[in-house]
N, C-alpha and C. Protein backbone atom coordinates (compact mmCIF):
# COMPACT_ATOMS: atom_id res chain seq x y z
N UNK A 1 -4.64 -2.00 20.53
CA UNK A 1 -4.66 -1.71 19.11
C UNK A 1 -5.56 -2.70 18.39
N UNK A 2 -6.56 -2.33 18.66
CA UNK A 2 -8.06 -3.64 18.03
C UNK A 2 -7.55 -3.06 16.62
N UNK A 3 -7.22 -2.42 15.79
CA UNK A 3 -7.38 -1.93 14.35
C UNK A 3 -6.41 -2.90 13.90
N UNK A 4 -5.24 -3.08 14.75
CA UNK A 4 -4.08 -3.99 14.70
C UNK A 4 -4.63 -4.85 14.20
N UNK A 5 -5.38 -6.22 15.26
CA UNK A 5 -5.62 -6.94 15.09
C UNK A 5 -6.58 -7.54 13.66
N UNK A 6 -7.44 -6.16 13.58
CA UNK A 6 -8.75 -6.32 12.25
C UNK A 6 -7.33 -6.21 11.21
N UNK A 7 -6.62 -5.78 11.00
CA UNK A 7 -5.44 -5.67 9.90
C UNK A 7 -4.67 -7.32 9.42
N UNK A 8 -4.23 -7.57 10.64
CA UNK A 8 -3.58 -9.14 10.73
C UNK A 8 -4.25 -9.79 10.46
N UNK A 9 -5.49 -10.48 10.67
CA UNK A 9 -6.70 -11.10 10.62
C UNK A 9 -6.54 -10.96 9.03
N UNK A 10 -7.03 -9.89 8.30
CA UNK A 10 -6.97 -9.85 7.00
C UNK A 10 -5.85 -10.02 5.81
N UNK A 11 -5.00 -9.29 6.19
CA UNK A 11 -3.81 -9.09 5.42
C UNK A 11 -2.41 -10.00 5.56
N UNK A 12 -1.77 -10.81 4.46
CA UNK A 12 -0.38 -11.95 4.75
C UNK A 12 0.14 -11.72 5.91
N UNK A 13 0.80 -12.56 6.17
CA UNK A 13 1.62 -12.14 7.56
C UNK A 13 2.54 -11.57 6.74
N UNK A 14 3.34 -11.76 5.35
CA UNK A 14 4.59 -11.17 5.07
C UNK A 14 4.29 -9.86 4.96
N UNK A 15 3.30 -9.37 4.90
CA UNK A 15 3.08 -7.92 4.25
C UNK A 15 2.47 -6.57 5.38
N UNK A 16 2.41 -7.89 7.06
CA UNK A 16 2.11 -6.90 7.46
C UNK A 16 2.85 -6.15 8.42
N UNK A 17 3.34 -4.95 9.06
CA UNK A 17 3.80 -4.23 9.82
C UNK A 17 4.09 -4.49 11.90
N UNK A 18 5.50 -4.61 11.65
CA UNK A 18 5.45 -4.49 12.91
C UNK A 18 4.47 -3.67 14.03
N UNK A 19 3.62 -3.78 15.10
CA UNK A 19 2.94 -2.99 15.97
C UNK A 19 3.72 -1.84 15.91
N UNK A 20 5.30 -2.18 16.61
CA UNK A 20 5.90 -1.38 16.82
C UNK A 20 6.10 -0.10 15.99
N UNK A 21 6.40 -0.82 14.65
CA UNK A 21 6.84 0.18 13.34
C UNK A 21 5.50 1.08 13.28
N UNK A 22 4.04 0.56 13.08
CA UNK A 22 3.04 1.35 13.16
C UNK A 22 2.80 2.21 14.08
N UNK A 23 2.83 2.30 15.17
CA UNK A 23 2.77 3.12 16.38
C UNK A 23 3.52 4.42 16.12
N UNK A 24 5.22 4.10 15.64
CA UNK A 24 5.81 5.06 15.25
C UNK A 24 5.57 5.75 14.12
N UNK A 25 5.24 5.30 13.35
CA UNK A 25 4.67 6.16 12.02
C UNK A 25 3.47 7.22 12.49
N UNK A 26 2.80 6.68 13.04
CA UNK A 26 1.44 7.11 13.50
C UNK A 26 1.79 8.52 14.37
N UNK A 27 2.84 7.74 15.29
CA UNK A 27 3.00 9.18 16.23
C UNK A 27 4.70 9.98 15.49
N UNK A 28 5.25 9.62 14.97
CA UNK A 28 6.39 10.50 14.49
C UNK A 28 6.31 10.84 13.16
N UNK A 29 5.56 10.12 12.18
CA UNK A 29 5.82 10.43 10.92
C UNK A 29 4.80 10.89 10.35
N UNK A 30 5.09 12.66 10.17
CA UNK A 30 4.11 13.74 10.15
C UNK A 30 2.92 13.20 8.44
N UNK A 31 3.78 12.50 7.76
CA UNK A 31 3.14 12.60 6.22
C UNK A 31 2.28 11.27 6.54
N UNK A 32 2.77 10.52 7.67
CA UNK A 32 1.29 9.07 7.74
C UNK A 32 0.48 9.42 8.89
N UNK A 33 -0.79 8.90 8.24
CA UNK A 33 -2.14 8.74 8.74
C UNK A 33 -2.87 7.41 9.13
N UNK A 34 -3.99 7.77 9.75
CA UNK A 34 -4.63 6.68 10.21
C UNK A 34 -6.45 6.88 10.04
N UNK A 35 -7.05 6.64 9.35
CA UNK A 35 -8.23 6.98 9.18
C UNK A 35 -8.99 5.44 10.30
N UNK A 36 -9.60 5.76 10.86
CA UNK A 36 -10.97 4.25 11.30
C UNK A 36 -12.52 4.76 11.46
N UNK A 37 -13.02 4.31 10.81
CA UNK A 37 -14.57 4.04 10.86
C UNK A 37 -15.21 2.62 11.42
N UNK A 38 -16.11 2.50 11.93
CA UNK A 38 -16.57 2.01 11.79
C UNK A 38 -17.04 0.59 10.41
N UNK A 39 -16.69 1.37 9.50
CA UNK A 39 -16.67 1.34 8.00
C UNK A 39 -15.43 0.59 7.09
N UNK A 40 -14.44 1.21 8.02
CA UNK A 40 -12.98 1.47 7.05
C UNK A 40 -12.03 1.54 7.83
N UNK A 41 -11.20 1.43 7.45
CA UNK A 41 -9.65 1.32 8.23
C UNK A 41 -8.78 1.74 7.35
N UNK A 42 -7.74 3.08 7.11
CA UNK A 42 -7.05 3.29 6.59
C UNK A 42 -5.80 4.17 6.69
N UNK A 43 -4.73 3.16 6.47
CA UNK A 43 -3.22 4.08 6.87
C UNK A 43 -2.84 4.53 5.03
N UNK A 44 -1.82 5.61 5.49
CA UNK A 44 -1.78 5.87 4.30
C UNK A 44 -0.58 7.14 4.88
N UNK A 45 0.09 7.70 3.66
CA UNK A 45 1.20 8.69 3.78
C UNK A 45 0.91 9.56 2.81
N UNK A 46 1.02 10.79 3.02
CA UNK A 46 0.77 12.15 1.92
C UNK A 46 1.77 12.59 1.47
N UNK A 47 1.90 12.37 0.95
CA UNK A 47 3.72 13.68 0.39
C UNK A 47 3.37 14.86 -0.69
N UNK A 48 4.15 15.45 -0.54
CA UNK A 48 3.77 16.66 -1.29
C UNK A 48 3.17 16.16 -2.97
N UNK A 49 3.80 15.24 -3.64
CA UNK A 49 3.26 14.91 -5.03
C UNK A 49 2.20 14.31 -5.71
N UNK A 50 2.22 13.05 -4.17
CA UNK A 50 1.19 11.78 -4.00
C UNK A 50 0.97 11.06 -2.95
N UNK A 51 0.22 10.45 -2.57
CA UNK A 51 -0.70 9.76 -1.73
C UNK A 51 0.37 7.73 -1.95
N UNK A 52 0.23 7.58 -0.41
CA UNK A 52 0.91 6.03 -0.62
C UNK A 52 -0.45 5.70 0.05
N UNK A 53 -0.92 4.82 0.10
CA UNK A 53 -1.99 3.61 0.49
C UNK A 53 -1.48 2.47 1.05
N UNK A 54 -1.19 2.85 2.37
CA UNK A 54 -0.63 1.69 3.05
C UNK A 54 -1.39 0.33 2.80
N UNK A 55 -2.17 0.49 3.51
CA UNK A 55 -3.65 -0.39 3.88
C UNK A 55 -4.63 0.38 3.85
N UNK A 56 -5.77 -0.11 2.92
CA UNK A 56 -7.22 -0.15 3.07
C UNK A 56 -8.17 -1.40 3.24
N UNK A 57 -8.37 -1.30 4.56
CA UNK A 57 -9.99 -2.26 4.96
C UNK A 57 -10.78 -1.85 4.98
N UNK A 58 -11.93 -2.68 4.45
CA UNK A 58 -13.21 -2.25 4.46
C UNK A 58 -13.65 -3.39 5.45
N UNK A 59 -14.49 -3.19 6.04
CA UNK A 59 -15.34 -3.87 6.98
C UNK A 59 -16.73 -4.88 6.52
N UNK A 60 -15.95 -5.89 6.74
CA UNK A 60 -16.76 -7.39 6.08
C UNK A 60 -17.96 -6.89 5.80
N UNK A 61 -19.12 -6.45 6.54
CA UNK A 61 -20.45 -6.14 6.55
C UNK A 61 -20.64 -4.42 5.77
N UNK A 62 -19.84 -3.96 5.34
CA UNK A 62 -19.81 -3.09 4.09
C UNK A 62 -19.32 -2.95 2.99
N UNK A 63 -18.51 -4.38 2.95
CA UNK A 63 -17.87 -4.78 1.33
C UNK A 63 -18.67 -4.79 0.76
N UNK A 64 -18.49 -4.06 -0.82
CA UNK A 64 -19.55 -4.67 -1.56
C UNK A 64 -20.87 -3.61 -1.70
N UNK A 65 -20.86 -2.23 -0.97
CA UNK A 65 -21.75 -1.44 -0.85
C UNK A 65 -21.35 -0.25 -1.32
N UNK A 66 -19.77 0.63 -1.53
CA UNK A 66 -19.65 1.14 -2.15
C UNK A 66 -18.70 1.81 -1.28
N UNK A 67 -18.47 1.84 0.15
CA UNK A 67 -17.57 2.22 0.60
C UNK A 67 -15.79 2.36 0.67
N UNK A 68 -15.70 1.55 -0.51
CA UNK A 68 -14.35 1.60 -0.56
C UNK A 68 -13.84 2.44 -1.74
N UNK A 69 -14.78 2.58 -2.59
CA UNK A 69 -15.02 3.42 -3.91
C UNK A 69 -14.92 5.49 -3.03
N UNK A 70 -15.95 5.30 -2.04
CA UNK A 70 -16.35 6.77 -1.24
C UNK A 70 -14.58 6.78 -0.61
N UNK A 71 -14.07 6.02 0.17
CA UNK A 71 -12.27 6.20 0.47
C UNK A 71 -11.55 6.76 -0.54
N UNK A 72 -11.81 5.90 -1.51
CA UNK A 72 -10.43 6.25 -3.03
C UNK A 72 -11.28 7.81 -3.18
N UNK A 73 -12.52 7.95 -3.50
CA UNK A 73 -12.83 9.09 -3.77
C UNK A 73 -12.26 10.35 -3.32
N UNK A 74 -12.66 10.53 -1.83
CA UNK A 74 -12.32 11.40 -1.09
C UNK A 74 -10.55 11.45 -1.36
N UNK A 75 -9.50 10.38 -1.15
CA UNK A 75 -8.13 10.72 -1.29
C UNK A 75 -8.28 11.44 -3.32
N UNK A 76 -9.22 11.13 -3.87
CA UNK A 76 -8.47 11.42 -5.41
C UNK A 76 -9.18 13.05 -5.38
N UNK A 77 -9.59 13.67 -4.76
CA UNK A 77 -9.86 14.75 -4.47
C UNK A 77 -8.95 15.98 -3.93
N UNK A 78 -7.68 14.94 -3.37
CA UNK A 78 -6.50 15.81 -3.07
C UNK A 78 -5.92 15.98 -4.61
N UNK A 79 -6.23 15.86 -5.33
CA UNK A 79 -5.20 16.02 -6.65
C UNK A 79 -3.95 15.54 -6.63
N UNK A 80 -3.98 14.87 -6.23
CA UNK A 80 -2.64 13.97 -6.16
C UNK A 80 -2.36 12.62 -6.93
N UNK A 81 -1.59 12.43 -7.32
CA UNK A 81 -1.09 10.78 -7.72
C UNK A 81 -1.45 10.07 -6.59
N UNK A 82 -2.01 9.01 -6.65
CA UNK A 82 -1.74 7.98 -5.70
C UNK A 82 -1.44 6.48 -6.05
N UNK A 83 -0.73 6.15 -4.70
CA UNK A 83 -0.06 4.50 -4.97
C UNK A 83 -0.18 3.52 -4.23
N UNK A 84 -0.72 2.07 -5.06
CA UNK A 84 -0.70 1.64 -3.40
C UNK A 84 -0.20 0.09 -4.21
N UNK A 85 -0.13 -0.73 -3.07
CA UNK A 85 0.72 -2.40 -3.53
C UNK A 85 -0.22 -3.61 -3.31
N UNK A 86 -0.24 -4.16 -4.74
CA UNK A 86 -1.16 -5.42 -4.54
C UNK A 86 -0.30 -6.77 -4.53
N UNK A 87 -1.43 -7.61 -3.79
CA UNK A 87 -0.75 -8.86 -4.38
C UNK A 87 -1.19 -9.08 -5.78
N UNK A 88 -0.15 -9.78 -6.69
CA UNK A 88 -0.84 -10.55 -7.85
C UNK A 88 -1.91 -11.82 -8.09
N UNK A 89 -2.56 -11.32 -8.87
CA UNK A 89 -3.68 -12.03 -9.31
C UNK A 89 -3.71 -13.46 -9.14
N UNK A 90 -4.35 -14.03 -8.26
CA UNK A 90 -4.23 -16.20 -8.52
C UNK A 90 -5.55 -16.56 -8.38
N UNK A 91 -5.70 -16.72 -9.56
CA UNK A 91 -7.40 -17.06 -9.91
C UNK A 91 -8.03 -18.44 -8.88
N UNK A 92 -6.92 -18.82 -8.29
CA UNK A 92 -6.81 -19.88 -6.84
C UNK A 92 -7.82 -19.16 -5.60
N UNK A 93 -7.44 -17.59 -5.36
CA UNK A 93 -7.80 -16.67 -4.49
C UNK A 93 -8.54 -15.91 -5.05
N UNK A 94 -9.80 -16.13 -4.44
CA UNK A 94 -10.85 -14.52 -4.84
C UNK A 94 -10.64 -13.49 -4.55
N UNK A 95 -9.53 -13.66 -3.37
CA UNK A 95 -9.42 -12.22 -2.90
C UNK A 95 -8.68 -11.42 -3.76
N UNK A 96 -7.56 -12.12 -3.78
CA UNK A 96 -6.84 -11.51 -4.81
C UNK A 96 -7.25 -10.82 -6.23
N UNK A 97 -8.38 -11.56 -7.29
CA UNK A 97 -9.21 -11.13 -7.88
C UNK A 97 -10.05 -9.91 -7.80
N UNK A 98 -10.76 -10.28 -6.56
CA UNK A 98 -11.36 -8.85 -6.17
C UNK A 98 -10.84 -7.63 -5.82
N UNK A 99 -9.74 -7.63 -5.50
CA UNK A 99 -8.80 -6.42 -5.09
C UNK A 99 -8.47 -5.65 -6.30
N UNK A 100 -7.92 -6.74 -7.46
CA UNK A 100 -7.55 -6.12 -8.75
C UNK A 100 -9.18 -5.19 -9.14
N UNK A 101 -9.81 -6.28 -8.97
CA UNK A 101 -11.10 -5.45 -9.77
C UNK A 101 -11.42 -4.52 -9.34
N UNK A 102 -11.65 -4.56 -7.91
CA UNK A 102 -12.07 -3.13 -7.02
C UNK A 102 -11.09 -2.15 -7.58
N UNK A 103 -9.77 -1.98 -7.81
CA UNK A 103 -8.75 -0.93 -8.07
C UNK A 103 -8.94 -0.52 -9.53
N UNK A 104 -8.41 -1.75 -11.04
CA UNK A 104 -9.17 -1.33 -11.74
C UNK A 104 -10.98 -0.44 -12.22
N UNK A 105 -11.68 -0.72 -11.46
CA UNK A 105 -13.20 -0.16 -11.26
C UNK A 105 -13.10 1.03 -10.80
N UNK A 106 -12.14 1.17 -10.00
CA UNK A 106 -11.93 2.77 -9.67
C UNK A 106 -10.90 3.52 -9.85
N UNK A 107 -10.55 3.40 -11.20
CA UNK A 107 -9.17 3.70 -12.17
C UNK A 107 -8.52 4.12 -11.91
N UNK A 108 -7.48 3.13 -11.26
CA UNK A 108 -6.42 3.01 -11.36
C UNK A 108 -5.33 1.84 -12.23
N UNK A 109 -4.21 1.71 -12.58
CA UNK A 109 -3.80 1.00 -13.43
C UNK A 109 -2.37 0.39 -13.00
N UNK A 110 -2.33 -0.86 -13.33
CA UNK A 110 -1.03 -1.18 -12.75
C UNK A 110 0.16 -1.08 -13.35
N UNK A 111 1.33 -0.70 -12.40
CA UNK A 111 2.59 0.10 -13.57
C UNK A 111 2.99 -1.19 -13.73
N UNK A 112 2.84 -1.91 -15.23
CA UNK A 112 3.18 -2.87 -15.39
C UNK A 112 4.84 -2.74 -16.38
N UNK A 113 5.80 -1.42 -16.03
CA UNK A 113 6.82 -1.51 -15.93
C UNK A 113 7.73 -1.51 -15.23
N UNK A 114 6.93 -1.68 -13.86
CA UNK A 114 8.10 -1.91 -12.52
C UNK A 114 7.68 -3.26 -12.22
N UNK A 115 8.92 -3.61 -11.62
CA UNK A 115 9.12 -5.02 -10.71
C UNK A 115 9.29 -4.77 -9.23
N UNK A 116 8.84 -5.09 -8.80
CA UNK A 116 8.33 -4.92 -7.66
C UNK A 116 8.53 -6.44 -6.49
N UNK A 117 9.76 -6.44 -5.88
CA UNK A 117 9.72 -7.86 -5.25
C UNK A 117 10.59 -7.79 -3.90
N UNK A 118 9.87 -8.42 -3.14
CA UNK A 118 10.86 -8.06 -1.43
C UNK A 118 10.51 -9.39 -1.09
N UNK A 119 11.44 -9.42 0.26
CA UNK A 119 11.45 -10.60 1.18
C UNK A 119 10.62 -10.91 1.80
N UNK A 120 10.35 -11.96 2.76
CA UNK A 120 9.74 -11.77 4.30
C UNK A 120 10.46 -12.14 4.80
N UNK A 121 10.57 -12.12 6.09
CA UNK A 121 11.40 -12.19 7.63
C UNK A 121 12.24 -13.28 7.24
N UNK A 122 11.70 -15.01 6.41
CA UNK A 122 12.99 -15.82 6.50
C UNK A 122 13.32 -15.80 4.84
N UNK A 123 13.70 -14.31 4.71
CA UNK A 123 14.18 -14.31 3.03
C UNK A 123 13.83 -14.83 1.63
N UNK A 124 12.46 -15.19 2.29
CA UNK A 124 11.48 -15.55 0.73
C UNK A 124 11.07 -14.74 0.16
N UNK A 125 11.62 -14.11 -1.58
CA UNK A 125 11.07 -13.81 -2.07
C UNK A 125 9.45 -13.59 -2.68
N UNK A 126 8.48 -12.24 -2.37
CA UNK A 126 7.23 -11.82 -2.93
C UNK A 126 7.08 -10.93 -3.43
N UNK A 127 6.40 -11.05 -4.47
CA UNK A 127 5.88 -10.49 -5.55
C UNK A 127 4.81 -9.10 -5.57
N UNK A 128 4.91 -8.07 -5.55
CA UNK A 128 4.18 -7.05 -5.57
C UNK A 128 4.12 -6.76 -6.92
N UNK A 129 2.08 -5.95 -6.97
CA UNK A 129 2.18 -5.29 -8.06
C UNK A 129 1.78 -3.87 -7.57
N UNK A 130 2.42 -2.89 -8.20
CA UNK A 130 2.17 -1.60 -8.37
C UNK A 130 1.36 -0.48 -8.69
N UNK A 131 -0.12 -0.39 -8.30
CA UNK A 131 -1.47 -0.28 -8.13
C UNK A 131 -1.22 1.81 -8.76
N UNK A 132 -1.75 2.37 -9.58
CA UNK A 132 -1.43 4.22 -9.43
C UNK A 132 -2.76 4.68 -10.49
N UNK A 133 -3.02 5.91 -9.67
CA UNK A 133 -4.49 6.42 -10.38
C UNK A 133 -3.55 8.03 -10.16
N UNK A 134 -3.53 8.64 -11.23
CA UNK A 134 -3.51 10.17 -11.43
C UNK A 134 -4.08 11.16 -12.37
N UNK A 135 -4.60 12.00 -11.61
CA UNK A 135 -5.51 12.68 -12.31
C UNK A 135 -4.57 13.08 -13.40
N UNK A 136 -3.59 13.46 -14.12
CA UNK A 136 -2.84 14.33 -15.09
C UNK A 136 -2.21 12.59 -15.54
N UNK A 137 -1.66 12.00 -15.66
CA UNK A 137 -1.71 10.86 -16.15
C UNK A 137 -0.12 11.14 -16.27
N UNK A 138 0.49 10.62 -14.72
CA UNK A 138 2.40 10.63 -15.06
C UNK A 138 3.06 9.81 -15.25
N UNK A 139 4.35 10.05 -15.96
CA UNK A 139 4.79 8.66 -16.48
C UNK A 139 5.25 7.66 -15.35
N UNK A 140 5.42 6.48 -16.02
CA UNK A 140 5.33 5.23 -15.23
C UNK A 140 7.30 5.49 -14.69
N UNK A 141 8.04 6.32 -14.84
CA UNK A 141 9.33 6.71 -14.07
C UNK A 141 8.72 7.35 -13.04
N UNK A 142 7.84 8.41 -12.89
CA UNK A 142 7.84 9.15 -11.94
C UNK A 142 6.70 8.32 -10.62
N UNK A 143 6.28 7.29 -11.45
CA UNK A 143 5.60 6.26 -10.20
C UNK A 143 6.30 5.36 -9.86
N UNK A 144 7.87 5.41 -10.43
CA UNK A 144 8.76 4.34 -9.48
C UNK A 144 9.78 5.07 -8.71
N UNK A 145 9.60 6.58 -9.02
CA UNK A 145 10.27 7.26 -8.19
C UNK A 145 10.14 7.58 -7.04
N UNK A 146 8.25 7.88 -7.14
CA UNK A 146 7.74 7.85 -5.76
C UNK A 146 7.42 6.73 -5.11
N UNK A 147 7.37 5.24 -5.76
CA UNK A 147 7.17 3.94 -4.69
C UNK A 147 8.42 4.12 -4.17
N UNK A 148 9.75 4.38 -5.19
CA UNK A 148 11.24 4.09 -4.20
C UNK A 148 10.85 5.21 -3.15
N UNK A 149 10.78 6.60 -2.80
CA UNK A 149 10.32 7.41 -1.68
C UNK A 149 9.29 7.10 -0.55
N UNK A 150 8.50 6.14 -0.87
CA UNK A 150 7.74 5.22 -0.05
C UNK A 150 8.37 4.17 1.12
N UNK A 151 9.09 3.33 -0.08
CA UNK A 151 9.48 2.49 0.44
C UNK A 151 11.09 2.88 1.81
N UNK A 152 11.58 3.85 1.36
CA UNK A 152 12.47 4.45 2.09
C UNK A 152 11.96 5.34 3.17
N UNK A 153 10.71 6.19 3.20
CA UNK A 153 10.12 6.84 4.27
C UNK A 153 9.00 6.08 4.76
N UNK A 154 8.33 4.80 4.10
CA UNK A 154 7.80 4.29 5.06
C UNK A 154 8.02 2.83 5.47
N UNK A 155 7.78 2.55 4.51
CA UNK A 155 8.63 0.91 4.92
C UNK A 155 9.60 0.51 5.91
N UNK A 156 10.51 1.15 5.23
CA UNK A 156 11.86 1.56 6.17
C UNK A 156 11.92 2.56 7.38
N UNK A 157 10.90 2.98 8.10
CA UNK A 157 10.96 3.70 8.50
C UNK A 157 11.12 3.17 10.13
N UNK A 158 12.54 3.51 10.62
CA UNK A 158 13.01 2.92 11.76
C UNK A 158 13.35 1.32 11.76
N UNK A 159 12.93 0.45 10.47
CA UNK A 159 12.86 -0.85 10.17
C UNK A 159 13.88 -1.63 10.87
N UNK A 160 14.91 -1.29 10.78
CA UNK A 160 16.31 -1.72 11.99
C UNK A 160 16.05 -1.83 13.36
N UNK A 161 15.52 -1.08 13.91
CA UNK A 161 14.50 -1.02 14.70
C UNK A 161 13.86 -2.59 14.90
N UNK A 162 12.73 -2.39 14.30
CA UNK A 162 11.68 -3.72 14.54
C UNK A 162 12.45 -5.15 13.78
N UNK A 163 13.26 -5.02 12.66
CA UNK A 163 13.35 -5.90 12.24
C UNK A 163 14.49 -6.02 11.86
N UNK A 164 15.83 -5.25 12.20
CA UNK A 164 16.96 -5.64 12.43
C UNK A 164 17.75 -5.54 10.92
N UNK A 165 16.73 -4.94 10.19
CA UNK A 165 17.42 -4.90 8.22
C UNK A 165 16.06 -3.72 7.87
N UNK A 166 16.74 -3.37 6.85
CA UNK A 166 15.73 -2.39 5.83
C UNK A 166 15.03 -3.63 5.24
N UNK A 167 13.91 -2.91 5.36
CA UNK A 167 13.08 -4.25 4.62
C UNK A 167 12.52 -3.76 3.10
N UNK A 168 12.98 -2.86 2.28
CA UNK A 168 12.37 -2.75 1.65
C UNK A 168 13.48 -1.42 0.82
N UNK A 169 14.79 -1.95 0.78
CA UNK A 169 15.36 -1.10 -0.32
C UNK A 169 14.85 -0.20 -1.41
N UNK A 170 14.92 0.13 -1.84
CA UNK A 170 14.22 0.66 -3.02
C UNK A 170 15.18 0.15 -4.84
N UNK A 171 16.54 0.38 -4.42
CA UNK A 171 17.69 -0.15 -4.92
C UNK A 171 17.49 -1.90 -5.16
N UNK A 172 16.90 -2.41 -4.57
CA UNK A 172 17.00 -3.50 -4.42
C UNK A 172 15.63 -4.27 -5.06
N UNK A 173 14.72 -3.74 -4.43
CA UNK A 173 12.84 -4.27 -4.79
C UNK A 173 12.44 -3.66 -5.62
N UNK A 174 12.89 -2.43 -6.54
CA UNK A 174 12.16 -1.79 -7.44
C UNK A 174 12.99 -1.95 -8.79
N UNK A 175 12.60 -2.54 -9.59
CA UNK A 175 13.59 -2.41 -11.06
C UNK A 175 12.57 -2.42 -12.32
N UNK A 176 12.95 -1.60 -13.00
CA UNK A 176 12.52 -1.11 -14.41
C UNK A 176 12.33 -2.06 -15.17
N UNK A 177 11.48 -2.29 -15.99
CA UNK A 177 11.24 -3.28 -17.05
C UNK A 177 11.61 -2.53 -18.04
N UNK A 178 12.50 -3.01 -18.77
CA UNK A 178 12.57 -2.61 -20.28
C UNK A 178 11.86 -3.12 -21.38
C-alpha cells in the first residue's frame, strides 16, 4: 500500500486511518472510493446527498499547478454538497494556511457553526474545522447532519475493530454553536 505510505508521510498521525480500517472501506464500503494518479491521491465517500473528502493529496511536484482545483472540480460536477475536515489555521504552519486558502479559492466555506472536536489514540483532544461547498447553498444543520452520517459510516466504520472504541461519535464530536 505505497498510497498508504504517501498519506502518513503527509497527514498527523492523529488524523490518519488505520491500514486496516482503509482496506475495509475500500473493499466493503460500497459509497467509499479511492482515486490515484500519478497526480493525486483521493479517498472519499458518495452518499446519495453529498460527497465526504476523506483525503486529498496532491503530489509535491504538482502543487501549485492547478491540479487540486481540476479534483474539487470534477467531484462539484456531481451536484452534490460536499464535505471535508481541516485542521485549523496556525499562522506557525504554512500548511495549514495553505489548505484554508486552497479550499476557500475553490468555494467552499467553513461551517463556522459546528464544533467539531475528537480524540487521538491517548485521549487528546483535536480540533477540526468543517470545510462545505454546495451548489444550492444548504443550511449549516443539514451540513452537521451529514458530517454526523460521515462520521458514523466512515470513521466508525468497523473502528472497534482497529481501534477498540468508536472514534468519532457524532453525539459526542459534533455540537452546534449557538
Amino acid at each position: 500500500m505505497q498510497w498508504y505510505e504517501r498519506l502518513n508521510e503527509y497527514f498527523p498521525e492523529h488524523e490518519m486511518k488505520d491500514p486496516g480500517q482503509f482496506r475495509a472501506l475500500i473493499e466493503d464500503k460500497d459509497a467509499y472510493h479511492k482515486e490515484e494518479t500519478e497526480d493525486y491521491l483521493l479517498l472519499y465517500a458518495e452518499f446519495e446527498n453529498f460527497l465526504f473528502i476523506d483525503y486529498l493529496l496532491i503530489h509535491p511536484n504538482t502543487r501549485g499547478k492547478g491540479m487540486g482545483t481540476k479534483v474539487l472540480n470534477k467531484l462539484k460536477e456531481k451536484g452534490k454538497t460536499i464535505l471535508l475536515e481541516v485542521e485549523p489555521v496556525d499562522e506557525q504552519d504554512e500548511d495549514t494556511v495553505r489548505r484554508a486558502r486552497f479550499y476557500d479559492k475553490n468555494g467552499f466555506v467553513e461551517a463556522d457553526r459546528i464544533k467539531y472536536e475528537r480524540e487521538d489514540q491517548n485521549g487528546e483532544p483535536y480540533e477540526m474545522i468543517v470545510y462545505y461547498w454546495s451548489p444550492d447553498g444548504v443550511p449549516q444543520k443539514e451540513i452537521l447532519e451529514n458530517m454526523a452520517k460521515a462520521c458514523r459510516e466512515i470513521h466508525n466504520f468497523r473502528s472497534h475493530r482497529f481501534y477498540g472504541r468508536e472514534v468519532a461519535n457524532p453525539d459526542e464530536v459534533l455540537t452546534w454553536k449557538h
